[in-house]
PDB file of N, CA and C in Angstrom:
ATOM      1  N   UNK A   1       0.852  -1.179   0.000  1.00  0.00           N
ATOM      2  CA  UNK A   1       0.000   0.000   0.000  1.00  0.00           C
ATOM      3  C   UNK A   1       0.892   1.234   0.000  1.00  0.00           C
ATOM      4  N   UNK A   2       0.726   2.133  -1.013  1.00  0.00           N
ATOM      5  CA  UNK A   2       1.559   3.424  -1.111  1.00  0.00           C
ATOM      6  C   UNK A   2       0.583   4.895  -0.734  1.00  0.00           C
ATOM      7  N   UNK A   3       0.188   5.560  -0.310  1.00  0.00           N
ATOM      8  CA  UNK A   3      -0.223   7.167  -0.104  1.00  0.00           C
ATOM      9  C   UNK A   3       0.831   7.951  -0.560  1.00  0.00           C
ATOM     10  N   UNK A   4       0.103   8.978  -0.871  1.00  0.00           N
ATOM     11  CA  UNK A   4       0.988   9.978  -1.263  1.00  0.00           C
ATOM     12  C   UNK A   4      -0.475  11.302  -1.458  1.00  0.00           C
ATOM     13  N   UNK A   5       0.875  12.580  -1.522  1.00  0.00           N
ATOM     14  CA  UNK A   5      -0.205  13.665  -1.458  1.00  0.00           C
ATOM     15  C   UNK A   5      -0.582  14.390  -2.503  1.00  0.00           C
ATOM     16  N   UNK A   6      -1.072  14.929  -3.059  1.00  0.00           N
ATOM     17  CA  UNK A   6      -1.515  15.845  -4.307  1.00  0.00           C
ATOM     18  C   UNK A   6      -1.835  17.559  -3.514  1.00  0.00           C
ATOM     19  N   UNK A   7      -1.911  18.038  -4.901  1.00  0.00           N
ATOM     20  CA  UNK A   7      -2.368  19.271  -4.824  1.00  0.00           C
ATOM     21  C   UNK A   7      -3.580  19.880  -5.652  1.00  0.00           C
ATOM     22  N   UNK A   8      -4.888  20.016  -5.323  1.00  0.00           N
ATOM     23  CA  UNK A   8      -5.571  20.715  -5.955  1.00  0.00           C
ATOM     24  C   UNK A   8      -5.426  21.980  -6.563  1.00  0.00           C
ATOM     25  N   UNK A   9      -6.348  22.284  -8.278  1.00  0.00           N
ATOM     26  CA  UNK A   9      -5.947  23.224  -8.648  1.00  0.00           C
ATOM     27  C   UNK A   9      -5.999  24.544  -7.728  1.00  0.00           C
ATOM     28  N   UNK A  10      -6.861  24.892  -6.276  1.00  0.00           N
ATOM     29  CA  UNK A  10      -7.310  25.433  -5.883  1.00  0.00           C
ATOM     30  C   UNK A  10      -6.203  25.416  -4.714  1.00  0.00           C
ATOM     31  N   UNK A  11      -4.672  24.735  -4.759  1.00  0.00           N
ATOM     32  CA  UNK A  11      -4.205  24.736  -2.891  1.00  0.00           C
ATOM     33  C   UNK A  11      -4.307  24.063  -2.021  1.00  0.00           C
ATOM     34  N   UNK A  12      -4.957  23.307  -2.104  1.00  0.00           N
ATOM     35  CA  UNK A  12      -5.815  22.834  -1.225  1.00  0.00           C
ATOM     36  C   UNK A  12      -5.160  21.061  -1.055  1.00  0.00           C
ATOM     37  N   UNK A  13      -4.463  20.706  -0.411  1.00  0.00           N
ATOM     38  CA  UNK A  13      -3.987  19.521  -0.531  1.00  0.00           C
ATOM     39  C   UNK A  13      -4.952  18.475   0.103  1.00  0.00           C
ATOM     40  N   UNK A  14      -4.447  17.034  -1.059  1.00  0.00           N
ATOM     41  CA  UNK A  14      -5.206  15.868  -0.305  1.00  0.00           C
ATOM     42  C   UNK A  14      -4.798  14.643  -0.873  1.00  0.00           C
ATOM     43  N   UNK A  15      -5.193  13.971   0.012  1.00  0.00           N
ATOM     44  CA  UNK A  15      -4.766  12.494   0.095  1.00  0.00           C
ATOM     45  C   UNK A  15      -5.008  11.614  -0.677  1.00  0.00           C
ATOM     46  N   UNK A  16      -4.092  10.933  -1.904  1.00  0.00           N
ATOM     47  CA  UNK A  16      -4.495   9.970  -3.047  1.00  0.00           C
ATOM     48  C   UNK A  16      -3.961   8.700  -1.883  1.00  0.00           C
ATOM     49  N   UNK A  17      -4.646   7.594  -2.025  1.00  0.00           N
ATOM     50  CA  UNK A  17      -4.695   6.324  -1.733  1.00  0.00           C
ATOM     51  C   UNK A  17      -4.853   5.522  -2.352  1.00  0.00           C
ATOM     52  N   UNK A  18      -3.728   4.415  -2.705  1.00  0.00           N
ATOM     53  CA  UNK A  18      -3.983   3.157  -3.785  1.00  0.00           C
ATOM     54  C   UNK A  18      -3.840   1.868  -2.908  1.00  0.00           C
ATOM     55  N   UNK A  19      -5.129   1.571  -2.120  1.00  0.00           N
ATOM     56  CA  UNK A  19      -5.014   0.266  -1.241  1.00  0.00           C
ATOM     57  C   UNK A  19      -4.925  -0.819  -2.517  1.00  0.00           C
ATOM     58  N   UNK A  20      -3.731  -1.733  -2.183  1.00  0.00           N
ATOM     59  CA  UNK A  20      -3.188  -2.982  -2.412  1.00  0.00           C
ATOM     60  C   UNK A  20      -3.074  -2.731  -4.239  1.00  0.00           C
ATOM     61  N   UNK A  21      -1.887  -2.402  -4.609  1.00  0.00           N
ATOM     62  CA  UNK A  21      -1.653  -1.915  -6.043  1.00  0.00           C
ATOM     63  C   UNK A  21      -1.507  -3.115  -6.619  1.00  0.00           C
ATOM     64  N   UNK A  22      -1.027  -4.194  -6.113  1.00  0.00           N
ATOM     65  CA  UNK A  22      -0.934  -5.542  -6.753  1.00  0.00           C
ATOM     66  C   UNK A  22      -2.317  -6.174  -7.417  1.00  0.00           C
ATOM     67  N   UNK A  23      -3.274  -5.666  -6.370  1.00  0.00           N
ATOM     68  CA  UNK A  23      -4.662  -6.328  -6.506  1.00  0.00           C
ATOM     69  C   UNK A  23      -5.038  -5.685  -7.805  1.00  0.00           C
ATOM     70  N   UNK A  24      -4.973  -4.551  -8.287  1.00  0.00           N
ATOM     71  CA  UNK A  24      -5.348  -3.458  -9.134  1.00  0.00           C
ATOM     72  C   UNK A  24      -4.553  -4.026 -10.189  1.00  0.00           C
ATOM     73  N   UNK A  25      -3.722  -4.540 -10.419  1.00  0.00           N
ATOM     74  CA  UNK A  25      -2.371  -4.793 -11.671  1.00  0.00           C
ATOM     75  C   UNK A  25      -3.110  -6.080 -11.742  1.00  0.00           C
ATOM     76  N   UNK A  26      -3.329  -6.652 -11.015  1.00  0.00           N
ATOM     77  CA  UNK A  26      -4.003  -8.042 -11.415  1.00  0.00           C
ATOM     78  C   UNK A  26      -5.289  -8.256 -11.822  1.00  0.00           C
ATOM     79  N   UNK A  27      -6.447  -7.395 -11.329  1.00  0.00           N
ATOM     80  CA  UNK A  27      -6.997  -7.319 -11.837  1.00  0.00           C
ATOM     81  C   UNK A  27      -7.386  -6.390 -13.319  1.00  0.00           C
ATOM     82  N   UNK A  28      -6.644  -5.752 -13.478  1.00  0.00           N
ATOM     83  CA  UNK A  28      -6.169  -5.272 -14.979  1.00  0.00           C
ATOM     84  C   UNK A  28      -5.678  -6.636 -15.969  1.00  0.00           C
ATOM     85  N   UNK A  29      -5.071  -7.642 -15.422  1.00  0.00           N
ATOM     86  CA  UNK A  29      -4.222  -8.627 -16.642  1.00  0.00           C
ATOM     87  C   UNK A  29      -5.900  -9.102 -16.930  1.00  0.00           C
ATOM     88  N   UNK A  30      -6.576  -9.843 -15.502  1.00  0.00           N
ATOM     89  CA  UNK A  30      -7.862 -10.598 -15.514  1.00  0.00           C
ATOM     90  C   UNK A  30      -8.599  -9.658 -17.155  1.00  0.00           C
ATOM     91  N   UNK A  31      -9.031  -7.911 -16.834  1.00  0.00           N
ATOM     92  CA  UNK A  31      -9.837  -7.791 -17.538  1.00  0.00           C
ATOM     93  C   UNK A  31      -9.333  -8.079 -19.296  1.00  0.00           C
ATOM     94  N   UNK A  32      -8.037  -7.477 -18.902  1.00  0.00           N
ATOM     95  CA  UNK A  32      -6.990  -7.247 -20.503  1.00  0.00           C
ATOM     96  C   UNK A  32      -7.791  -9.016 -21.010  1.00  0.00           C
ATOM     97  N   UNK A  33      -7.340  -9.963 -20.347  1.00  0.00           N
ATOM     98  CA  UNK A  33      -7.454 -11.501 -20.555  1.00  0.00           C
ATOM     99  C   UNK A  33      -8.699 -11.621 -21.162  1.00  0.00           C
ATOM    100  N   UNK A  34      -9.838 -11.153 -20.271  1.00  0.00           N
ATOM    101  CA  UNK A  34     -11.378 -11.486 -20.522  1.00  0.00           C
ATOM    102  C   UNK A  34     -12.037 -10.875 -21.986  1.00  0.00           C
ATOM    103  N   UNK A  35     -11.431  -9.358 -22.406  1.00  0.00           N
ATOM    104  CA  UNK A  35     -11.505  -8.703 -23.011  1.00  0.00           C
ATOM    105  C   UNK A  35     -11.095  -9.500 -24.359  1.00  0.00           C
ATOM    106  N   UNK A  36     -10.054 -10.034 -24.678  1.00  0.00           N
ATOM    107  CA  UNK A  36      -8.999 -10.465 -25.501  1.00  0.00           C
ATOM    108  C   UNK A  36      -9.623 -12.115 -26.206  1.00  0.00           C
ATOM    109  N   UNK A  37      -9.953 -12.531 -24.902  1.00  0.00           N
ATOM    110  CA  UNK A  37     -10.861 -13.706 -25.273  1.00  0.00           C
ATOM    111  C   UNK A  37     -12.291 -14.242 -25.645  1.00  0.00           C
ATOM    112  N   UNK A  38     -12.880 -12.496 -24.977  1.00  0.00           N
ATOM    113  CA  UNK A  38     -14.560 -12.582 -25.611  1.00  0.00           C
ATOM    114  C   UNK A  38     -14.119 -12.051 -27.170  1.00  0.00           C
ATOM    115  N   UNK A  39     -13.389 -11.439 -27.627  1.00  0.00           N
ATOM    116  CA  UNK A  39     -13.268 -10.912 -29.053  1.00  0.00           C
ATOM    117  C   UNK A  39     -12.761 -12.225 -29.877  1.00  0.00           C
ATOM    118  N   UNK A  40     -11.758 -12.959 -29.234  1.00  0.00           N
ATOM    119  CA  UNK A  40     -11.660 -14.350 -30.377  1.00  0.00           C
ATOM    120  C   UNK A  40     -12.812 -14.816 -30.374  1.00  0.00           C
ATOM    121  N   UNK A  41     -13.611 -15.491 -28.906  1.00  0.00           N
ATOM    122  CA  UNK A  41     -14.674 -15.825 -29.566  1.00  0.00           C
ATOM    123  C   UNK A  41     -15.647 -15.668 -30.059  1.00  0.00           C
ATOM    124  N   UNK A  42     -16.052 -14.297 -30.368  1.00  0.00           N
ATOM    125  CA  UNK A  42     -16.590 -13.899 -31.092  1.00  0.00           C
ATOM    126  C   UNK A  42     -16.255 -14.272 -32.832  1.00  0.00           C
ATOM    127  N   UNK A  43     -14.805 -13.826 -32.983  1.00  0.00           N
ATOM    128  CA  UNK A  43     -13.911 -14.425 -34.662  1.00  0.00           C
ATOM    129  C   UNK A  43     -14.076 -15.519 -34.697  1.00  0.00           C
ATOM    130  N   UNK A  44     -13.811 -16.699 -33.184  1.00  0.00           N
ATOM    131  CA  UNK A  44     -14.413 -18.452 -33.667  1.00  0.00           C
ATOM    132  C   UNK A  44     -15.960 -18.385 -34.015  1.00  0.00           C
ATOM    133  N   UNK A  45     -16.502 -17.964 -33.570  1.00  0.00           N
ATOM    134  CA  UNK A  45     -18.139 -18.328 -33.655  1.00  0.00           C
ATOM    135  C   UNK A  45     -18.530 -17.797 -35.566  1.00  0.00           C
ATOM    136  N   UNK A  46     -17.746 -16.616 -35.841  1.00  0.00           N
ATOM    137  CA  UNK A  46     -18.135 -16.282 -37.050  1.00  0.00           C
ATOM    138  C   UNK A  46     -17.230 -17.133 -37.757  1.00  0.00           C
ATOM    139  N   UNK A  47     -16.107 -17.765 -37.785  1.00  0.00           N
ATOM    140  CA  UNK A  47     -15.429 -18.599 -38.276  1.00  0.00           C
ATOM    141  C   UNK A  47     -15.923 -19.918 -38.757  1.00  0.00           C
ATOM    142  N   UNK A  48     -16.023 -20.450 -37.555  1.00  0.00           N
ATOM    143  CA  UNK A  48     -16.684 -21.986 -37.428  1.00  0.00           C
ATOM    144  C   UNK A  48     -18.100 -22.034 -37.966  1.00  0.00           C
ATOM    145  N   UNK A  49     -19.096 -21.020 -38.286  1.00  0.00           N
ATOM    146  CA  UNK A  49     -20.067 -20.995 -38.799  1.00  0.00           C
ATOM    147  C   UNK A  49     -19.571 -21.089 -40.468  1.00  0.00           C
ATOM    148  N   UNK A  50     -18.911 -20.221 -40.571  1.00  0.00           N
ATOM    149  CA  UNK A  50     -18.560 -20.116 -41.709  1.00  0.00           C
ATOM    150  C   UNK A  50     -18.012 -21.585 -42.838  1.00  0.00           C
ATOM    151  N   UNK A  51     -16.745 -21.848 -41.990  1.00  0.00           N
ATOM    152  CA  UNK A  51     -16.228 -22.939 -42.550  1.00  0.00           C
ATOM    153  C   UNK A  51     -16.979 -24.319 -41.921  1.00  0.00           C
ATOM    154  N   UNK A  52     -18.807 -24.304 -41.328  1.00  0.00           N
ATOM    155  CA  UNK A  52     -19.568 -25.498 -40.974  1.00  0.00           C
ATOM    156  C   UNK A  52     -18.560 -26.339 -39.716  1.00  0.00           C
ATOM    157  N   UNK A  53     -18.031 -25.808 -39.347  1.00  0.00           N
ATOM    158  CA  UNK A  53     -16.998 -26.122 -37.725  1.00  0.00           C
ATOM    159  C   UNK A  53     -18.254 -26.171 -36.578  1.00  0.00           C
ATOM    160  N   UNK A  54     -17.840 -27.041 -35.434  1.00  0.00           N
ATOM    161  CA  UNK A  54     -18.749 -27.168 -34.181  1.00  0.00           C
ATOM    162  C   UNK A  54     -17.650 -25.829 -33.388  1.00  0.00           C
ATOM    163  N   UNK A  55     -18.127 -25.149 -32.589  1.00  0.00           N
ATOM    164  CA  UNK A  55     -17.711 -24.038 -31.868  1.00  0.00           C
ATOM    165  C   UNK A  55     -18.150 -24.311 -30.429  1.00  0.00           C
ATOM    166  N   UNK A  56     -18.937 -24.763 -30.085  1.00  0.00           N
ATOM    167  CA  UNK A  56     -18.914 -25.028 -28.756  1.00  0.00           C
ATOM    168  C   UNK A  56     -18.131 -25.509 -27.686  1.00  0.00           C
ATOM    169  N   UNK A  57     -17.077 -26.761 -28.504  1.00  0.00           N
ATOM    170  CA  UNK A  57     -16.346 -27.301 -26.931  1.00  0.00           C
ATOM    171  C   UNK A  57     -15.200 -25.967 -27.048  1.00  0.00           C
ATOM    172  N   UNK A  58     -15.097 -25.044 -28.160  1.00  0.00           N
ATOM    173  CA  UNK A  58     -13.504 -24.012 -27.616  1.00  0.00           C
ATOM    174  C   UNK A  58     -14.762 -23.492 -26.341  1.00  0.00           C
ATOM    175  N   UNK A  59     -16.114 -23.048 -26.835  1.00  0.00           N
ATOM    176  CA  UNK A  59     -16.505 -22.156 -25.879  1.00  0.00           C
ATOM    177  C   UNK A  59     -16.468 -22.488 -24.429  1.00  0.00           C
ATOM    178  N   UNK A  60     -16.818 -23.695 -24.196  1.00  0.00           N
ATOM    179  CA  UNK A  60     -16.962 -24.212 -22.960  1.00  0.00           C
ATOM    180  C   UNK A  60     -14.962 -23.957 -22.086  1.00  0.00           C
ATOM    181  N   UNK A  61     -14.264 -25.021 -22.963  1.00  0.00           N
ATOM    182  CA  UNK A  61     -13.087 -24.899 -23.003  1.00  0.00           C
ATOM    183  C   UNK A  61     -12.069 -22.883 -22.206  1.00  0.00           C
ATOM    184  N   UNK A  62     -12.892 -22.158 -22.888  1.00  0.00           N
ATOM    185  CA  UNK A  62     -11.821 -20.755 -22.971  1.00  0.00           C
ATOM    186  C   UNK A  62     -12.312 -20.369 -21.507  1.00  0.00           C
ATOM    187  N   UNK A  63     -13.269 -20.240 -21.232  1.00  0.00           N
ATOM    188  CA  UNK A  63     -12.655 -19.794 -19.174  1.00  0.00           C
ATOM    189  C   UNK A  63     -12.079 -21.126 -18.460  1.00  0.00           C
ATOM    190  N   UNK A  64     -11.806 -22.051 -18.977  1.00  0.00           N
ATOM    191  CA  UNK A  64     -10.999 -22.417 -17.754  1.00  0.00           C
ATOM    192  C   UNK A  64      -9.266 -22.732 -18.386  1.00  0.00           C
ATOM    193  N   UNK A  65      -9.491 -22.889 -19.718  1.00  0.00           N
ATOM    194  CA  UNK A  65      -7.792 -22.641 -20.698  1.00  0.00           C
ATOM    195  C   UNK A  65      -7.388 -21.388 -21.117  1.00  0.00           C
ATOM    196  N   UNK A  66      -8.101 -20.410 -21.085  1.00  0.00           N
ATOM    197  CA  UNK A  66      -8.115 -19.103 -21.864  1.00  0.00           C
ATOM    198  C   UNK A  66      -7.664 -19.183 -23.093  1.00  0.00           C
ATOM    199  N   UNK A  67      -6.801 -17.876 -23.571  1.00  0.00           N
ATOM    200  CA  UNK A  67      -6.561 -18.333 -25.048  1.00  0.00           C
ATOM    201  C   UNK A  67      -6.199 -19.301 -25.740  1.00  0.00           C
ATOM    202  N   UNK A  68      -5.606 -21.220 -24.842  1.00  0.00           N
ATOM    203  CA  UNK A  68      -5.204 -21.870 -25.738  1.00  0.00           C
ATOM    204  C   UNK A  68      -6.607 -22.733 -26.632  1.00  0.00           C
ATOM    205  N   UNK A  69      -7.639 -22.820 -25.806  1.00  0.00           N
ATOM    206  CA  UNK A  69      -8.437 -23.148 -26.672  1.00  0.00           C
ATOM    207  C   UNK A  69      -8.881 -22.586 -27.991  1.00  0.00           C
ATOM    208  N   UNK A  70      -8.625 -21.479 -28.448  1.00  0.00           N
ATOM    209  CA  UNK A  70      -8.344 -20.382 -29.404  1.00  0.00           C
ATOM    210  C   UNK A  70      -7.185 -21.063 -30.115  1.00  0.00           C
ATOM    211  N   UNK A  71      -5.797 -20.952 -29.768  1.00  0.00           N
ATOM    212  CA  UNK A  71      -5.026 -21.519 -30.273  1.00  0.00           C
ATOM    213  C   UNK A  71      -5.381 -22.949 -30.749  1.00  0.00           C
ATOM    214  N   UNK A  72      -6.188 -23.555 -30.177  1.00  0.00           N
ATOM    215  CA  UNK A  72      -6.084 -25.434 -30.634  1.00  0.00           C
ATOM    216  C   UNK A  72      -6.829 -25.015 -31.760  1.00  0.00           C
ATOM    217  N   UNK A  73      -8.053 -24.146 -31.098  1.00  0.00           N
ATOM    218  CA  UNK A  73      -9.118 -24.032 -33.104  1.00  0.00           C
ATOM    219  C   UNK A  73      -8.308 -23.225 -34.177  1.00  0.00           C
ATOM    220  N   UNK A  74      -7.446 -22.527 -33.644  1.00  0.00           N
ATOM    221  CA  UNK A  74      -6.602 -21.728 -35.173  1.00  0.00           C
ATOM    222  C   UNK A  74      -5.425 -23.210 -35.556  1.00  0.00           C
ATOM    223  N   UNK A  75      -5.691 -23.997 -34.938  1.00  0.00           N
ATOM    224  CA  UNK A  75      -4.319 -24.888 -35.357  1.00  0.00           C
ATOM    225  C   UNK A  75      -5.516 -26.494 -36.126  1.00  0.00           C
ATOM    226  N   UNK A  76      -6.413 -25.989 -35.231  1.00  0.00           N
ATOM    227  CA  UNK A  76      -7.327 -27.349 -36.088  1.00  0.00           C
ATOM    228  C   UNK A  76      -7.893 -26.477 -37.576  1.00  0.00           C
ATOM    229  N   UNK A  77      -8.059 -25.784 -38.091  1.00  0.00           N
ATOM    230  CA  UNK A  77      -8.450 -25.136 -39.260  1.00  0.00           C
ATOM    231  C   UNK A  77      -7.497 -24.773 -39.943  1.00  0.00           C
ATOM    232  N   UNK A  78      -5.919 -24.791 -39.658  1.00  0.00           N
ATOM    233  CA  UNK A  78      -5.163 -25.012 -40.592  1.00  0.00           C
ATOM    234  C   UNK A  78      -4.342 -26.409 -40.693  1.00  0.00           C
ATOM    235  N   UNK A  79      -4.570 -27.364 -39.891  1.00  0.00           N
ATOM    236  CA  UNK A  79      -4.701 -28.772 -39.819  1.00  0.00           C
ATOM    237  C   UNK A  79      -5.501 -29.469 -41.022  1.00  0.00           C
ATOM    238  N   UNK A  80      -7.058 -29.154 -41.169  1.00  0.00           N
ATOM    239  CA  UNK A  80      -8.159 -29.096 -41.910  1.00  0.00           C
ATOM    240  C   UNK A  80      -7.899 -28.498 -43.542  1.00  0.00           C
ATOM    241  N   UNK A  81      -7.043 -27.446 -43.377  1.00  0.00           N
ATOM    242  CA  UNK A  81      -6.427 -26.897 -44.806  1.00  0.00           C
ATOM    243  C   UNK A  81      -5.558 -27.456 -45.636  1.00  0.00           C
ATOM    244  N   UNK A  82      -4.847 -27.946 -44.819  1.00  0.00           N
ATOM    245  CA  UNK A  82      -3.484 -28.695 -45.358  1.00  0.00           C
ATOM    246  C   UNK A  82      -3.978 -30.004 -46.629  1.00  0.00           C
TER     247      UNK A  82
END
């Protein structure tokens, strides 16, 4: 835990507080993560429709693997290409 003081435009000083900065950095990777992985699956779902692919087990799969289930379907559709 760090404090520190500021200054209003007005003089007037006061107290910034960042209880537990670790918690805050971590929960930043969590959202960056969540963010990053609702947008692939969004690209699998329009994908796998597309090329007649099942999309459901990445979905089930991506909160508890995160992006590698993403990775296994970009590696099974160029598996499928070859």
């Amino acid at each position: 835990m760090w404090i520190s003081s500021a200054v209003t435009s007005s003089g007037v000083p006061i107290e910034v507080s960042i209880v537990n900065s670790r918690r805050a950095v971590g929960l930043q990777i969590v959202l960056d993560l969540v963010i990053a992985c609702s947008l692939g699956l969004g690209w699998l779902a329009q994908d796998a429709r597309k090329r007649g692919l099942t999309a459901w087990p990445y979905f089930v799969a991506t909160p508890f693997v995160g992006s590698m289930s993403l990775l296994a379907y970009v590696r099974r559709g160029f598996v499928r290409q070859s």
